[in-house]
N, C-alpha and C. Protein backbone atom coordinates (compact mmCIF):
# COMPACT_ATOMS: atom_id res chain seq x y z
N UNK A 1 -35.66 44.18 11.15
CA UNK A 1 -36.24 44.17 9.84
C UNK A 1 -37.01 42.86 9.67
N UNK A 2 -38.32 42.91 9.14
CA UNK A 2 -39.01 41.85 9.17
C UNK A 2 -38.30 41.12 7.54
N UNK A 3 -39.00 39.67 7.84
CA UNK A 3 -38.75 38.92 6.31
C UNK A 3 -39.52 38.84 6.02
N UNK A 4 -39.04 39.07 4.19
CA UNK A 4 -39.62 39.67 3.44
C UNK A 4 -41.60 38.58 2.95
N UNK A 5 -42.84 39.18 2.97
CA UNK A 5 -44.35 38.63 3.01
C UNK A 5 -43.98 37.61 1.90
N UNK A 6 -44.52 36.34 2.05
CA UNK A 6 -45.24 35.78 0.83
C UNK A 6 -46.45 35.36 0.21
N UNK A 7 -46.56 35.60 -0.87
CA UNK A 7 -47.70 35.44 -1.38
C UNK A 7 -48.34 34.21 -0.76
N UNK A 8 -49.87 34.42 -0.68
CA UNK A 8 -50.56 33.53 -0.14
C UNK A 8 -50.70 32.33 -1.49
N UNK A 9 -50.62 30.92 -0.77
CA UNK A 9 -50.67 29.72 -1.53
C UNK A 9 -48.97 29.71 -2.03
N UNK A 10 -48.20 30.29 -1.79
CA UNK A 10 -46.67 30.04 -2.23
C UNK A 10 -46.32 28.38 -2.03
N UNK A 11 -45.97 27.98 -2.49
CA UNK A 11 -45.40 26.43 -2.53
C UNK A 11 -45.11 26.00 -1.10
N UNK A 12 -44.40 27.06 -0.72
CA UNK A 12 -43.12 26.65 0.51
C UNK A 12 -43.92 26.94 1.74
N UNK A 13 -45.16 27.74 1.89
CA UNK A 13 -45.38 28.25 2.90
C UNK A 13 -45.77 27.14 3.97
N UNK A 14 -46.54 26.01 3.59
CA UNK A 14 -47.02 25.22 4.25
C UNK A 14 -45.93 23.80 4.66
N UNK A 15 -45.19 23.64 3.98
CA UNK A 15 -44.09 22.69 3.63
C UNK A 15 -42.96 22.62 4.16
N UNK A 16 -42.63 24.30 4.63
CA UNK A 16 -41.35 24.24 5.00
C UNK A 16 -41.13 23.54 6.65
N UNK A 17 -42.28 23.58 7.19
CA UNK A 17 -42.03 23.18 8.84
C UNK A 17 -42.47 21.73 8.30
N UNK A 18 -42.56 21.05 7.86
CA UNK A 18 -43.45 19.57 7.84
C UNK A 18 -42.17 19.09 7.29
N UNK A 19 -41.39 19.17 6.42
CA UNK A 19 -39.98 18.29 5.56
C UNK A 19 -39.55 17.24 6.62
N UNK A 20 -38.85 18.29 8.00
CA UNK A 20 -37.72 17.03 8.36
C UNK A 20 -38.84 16.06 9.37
N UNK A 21 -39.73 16.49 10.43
CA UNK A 21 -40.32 15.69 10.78
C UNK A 21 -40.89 14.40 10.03
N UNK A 22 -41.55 15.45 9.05
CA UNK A 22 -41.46 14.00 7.78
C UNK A 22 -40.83 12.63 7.37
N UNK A 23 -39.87 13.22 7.64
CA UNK A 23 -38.24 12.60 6.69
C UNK A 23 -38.32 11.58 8.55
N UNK A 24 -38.31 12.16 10.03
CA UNK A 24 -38.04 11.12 11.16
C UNK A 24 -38.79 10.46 10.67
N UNK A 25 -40.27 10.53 10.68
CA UNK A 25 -41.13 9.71 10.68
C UNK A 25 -41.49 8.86 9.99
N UNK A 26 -41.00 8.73 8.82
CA UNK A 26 -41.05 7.83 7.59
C UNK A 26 -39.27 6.94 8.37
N UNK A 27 -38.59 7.24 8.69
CA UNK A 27 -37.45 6.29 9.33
C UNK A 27 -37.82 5.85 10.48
N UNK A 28 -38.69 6.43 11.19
CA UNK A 28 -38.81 5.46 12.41
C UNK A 28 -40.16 4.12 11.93
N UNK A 29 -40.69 4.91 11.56
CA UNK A 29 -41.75 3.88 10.89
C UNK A 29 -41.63 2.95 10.28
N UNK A 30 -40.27 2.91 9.30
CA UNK A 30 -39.63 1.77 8.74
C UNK A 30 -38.68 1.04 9.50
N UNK A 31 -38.36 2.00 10.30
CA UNK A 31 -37.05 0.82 11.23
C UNK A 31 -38.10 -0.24 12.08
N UNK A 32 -39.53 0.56 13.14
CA UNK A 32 -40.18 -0.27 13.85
C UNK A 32 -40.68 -1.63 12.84
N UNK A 33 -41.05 -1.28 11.87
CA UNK A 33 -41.92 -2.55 10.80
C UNK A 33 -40.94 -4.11 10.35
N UNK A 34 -39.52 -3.86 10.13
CA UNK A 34 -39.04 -4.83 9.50
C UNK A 34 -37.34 -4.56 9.97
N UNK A 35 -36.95 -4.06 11.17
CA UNK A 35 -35.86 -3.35 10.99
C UNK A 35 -34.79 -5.16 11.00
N UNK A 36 -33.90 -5.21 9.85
CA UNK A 36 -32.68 -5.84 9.79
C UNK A 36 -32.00 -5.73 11.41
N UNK A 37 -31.33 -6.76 11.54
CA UNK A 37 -29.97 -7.27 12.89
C UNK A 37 -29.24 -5.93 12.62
N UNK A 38 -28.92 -5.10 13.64
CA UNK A 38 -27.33 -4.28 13.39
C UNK A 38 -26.29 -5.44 13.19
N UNK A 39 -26.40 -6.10 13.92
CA UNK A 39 -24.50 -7.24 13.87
C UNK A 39 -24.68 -7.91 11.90
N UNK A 40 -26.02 -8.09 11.76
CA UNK A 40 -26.09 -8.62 10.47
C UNK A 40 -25.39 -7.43 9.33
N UNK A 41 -25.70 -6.36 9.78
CA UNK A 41 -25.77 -5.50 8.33
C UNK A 41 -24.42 -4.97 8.62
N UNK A 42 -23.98 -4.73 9.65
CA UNK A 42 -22.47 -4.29 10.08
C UNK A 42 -21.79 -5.65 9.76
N UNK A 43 -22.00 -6.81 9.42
CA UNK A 43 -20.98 -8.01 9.10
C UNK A 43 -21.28 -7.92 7.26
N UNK A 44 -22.21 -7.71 7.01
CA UNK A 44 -22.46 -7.66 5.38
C UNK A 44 -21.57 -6.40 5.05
N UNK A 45 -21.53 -5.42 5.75
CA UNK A 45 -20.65 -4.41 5.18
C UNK A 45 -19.07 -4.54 5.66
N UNK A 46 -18.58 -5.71 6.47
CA UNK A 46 -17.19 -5.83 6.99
C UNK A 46 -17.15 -6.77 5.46
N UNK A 47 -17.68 -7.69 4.78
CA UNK A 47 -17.99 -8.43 3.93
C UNK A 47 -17.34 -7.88 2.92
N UNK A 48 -17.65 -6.48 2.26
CA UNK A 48 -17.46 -6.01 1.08
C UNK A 48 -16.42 -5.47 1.41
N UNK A 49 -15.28 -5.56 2.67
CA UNK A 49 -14.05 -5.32 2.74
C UNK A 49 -12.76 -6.51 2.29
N UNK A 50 -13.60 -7.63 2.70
CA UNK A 50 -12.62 -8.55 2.97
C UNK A 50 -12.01 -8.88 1.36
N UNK A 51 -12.49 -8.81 0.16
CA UNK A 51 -11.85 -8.93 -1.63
C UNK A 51 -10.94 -8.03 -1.35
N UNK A 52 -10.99 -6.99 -1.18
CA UNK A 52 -10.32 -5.63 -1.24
C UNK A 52 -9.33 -6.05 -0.45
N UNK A 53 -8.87 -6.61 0.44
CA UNK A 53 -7.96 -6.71 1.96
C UNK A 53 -7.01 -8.03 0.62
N UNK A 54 -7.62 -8.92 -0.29
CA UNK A 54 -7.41 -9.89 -0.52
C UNK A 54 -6.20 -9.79 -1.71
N UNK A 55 -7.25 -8.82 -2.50
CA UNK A 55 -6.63 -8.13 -3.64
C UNK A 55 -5.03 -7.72 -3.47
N UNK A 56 -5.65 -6.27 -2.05
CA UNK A 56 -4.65 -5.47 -1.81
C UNK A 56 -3.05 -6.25 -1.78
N UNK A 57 -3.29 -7.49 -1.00
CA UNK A 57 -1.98 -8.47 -0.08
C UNK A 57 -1.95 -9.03 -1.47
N UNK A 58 -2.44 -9.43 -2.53
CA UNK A 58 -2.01 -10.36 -3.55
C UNK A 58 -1.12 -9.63 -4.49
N UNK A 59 -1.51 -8.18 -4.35
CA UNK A 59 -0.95 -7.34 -5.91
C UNK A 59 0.43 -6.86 -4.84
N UNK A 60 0.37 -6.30 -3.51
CA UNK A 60 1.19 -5.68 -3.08
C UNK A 60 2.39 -6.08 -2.45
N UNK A 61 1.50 -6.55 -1.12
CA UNK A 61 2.32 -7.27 0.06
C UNK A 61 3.18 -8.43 -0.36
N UNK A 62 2.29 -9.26 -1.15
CA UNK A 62 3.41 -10.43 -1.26
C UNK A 62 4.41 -10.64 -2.18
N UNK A 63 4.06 -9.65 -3.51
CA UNK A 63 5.22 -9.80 -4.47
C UNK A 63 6.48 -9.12 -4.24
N UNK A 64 6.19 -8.09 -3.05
CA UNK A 64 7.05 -7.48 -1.86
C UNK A 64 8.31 -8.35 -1.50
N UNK A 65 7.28 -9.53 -0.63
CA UNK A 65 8.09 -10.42 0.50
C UNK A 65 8.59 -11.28 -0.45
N UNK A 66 8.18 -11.79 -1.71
CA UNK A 66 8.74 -12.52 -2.29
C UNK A 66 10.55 -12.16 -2.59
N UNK A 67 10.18 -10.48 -3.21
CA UNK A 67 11.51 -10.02 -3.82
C UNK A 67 12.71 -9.37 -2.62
N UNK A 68 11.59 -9.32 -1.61
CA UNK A 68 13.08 -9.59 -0.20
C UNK A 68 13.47 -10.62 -0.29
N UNK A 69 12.88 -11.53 -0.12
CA UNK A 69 12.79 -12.98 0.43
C UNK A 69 14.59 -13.06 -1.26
N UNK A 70 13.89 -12.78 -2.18
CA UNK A 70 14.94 -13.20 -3.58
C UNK A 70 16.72 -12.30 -3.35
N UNK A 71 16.29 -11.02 -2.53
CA UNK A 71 17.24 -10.37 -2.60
C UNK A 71 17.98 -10.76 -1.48
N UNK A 72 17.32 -11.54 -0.12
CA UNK A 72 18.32 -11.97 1.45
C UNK A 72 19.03 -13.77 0.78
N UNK A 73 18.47 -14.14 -0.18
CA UNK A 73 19.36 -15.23 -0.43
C UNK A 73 20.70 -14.76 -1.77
N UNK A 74 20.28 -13.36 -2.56
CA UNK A 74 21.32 -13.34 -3.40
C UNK A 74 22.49 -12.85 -2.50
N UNK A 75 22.40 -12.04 -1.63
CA UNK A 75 23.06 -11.42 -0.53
C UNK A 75 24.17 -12.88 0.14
N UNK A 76 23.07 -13.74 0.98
CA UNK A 76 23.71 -15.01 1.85
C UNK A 76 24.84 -15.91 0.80
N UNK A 77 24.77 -15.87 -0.57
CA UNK A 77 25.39 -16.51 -1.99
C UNK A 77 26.36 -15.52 -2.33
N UNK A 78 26.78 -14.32 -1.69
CA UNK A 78 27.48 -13.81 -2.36
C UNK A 78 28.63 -14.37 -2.24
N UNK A 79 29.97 -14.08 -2.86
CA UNK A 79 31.61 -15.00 -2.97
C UNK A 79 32.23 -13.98 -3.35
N UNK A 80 33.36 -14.07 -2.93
CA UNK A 80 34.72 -13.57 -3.55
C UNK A 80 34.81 -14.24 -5.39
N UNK A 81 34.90 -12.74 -5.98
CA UNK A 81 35.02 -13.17 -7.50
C UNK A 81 33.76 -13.13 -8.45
N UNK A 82 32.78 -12.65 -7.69
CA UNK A 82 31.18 -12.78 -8.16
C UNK A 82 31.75 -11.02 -8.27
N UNK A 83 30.91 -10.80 -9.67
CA UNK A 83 30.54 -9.05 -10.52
C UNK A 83 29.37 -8.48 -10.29
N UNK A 84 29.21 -7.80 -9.52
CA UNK A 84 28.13 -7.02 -9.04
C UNK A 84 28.11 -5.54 -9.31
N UNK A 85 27.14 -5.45 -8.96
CA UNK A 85 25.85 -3.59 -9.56
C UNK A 85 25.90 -3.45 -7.85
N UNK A 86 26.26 -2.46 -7.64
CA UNK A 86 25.43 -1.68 -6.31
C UNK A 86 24.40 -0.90 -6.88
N UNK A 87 23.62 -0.33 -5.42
CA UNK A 87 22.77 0.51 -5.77
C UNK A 87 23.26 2.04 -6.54
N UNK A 88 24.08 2.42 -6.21
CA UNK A 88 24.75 3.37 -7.04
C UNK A 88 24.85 3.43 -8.31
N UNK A 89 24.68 2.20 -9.09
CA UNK A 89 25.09 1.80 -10.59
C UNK A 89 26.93 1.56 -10.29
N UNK A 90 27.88 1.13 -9.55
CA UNK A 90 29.16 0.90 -9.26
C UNK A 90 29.36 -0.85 -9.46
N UNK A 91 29.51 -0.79 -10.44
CA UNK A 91 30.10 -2.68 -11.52
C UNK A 91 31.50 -3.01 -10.74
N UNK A 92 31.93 -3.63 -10.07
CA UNK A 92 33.01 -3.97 -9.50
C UNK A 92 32.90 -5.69 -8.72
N UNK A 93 33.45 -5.96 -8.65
CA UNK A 93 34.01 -7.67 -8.29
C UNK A 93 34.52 -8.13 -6.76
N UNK A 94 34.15 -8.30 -6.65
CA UNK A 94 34.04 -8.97 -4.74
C UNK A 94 35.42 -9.61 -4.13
N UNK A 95 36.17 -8.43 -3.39
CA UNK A 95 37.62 -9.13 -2.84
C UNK A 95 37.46 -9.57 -1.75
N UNK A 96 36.12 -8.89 -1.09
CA UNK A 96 36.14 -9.15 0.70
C UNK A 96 34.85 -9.30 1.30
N UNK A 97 34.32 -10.10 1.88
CA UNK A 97 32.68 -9.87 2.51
C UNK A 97 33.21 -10.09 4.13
N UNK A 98 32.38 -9.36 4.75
CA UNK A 98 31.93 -9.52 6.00
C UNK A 98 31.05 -9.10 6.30
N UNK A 99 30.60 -9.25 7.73
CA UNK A 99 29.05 -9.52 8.42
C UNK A 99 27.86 -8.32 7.27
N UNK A 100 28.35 -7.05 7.34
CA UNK A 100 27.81 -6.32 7.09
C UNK A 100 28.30 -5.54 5.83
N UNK A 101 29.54 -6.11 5.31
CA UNK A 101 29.92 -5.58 4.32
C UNK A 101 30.90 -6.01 3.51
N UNK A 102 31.18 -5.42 2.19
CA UNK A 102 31.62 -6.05 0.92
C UNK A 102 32.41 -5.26 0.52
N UNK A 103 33.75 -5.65 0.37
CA UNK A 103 34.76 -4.72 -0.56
C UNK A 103 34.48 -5.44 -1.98
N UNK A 104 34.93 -4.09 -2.64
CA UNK A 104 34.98 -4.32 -4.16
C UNK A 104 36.06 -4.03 -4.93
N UNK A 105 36.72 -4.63 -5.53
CA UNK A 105 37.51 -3.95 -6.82
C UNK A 105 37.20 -3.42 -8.01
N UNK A 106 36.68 -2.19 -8.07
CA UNK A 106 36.31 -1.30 -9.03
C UNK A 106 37.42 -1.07 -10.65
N UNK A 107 38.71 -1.12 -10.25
CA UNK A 107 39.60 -0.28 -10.95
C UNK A 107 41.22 -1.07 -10.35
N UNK A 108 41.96 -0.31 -11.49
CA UNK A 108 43.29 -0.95 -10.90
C UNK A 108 43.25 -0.36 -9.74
N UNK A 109 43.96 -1.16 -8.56
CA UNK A 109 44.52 -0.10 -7.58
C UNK A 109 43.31 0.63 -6.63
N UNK A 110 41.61 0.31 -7.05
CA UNK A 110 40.66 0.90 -6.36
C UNK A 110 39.84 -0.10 -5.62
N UNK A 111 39.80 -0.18 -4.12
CA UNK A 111 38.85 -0.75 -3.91
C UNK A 111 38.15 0.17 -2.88
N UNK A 112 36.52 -0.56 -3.32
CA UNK A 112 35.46 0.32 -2.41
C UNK A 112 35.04 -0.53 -1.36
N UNK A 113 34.88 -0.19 -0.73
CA UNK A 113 33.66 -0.68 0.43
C UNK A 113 32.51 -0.41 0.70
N UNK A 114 31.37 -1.45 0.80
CA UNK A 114 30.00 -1.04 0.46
C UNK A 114 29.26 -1.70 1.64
N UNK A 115 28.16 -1.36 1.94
CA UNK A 115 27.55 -2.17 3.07
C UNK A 115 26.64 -3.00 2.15
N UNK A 116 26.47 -4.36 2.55
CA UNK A 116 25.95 -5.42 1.72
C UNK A 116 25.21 -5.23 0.86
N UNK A 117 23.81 -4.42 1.72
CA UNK A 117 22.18 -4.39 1.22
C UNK A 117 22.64 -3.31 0.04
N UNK A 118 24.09 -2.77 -0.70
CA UNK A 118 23.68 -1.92 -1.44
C UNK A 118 24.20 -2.83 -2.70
N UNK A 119 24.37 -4.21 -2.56
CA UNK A 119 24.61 -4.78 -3.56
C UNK A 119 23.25 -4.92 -3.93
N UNK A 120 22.84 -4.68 -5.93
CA UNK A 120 21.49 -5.15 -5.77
C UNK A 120 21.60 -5.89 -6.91
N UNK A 121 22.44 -6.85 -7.33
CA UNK A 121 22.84 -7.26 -8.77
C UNK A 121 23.96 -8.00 -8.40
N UNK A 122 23.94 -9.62 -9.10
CA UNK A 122 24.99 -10.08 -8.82
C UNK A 122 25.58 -10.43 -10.75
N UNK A 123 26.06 -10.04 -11.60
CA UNK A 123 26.34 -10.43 -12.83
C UNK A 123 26.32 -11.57 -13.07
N UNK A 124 26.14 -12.24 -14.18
CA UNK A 124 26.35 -13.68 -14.79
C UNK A 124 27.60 -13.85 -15.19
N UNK A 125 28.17 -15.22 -15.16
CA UNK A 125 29.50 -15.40 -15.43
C UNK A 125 30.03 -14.95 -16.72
N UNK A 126 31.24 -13.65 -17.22
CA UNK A 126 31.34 -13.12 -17.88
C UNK A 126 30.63 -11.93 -18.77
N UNK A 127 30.09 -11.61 -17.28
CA UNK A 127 28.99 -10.57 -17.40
C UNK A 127 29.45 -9.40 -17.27
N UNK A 128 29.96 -8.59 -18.17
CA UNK A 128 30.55 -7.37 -18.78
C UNK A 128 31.91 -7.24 -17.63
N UNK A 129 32.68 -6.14 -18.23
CA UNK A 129 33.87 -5.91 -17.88
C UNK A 129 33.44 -4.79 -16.96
């Protein structure tokens, strides 16, 4: 089946083969005349990364390392007799630490055992029952 005649003088008839050659030739013509360094314009665009990289580590990364950094010294301070929060929400008082872990006295007669890192709260002196 042929496609379908167009009228003679149609817009497109003359136009449609000329566009993309067009479109090379107006880019090569401008690249030969004045073309910019690649290493220049590839470093101007590594450029508009580096705020962003700056930002990212100021808002994210470091207020991060700070609050490890706050939570491996409340950990190294812990004592027998200090009132602590686990991660659980579990309020209980410190009978035993070792390397990796912390008994607690919860209750008459109850004690738990917790692995350190789930202490995340150490209470203030006379800091609730």
């Amino acid at each position: 089946m042929d496609p379908p005649a167009r009228a003679a003088g149609h817009p497109t008839e003359d136009h449609d083969m000329h566009l993309i050659p067009d479109a090379f030739a107006q880019s090569a013509a401008g690249g030969a005349a004045g073309a910019p360094n690649p290493t220049v314009a590839m470093l101007i665009q590594f450029g508009y990364f580096i705020p962003i990289i700056v930002i990212f580590y100021l808002l994210l990364i470091r207020p991060q390392q700070q609050q490890a950094k706050k939570t491996r010294q409340m950990l190294a301070a812990l004592k027998r007799g200090d009132r602590v929060v686990t991660s659980g929400g579990i309020l209980g008082t410190v009978t035993g630490i070792e390397d990796q872990k912390v008994t607690l006295h919860v209750a008459d007669k109850t004690e738990l055992e917790f692995v350190k890192t789930a202490i995340v709260n150490v209470l203030p002196e006379g800091g609730g029952k």
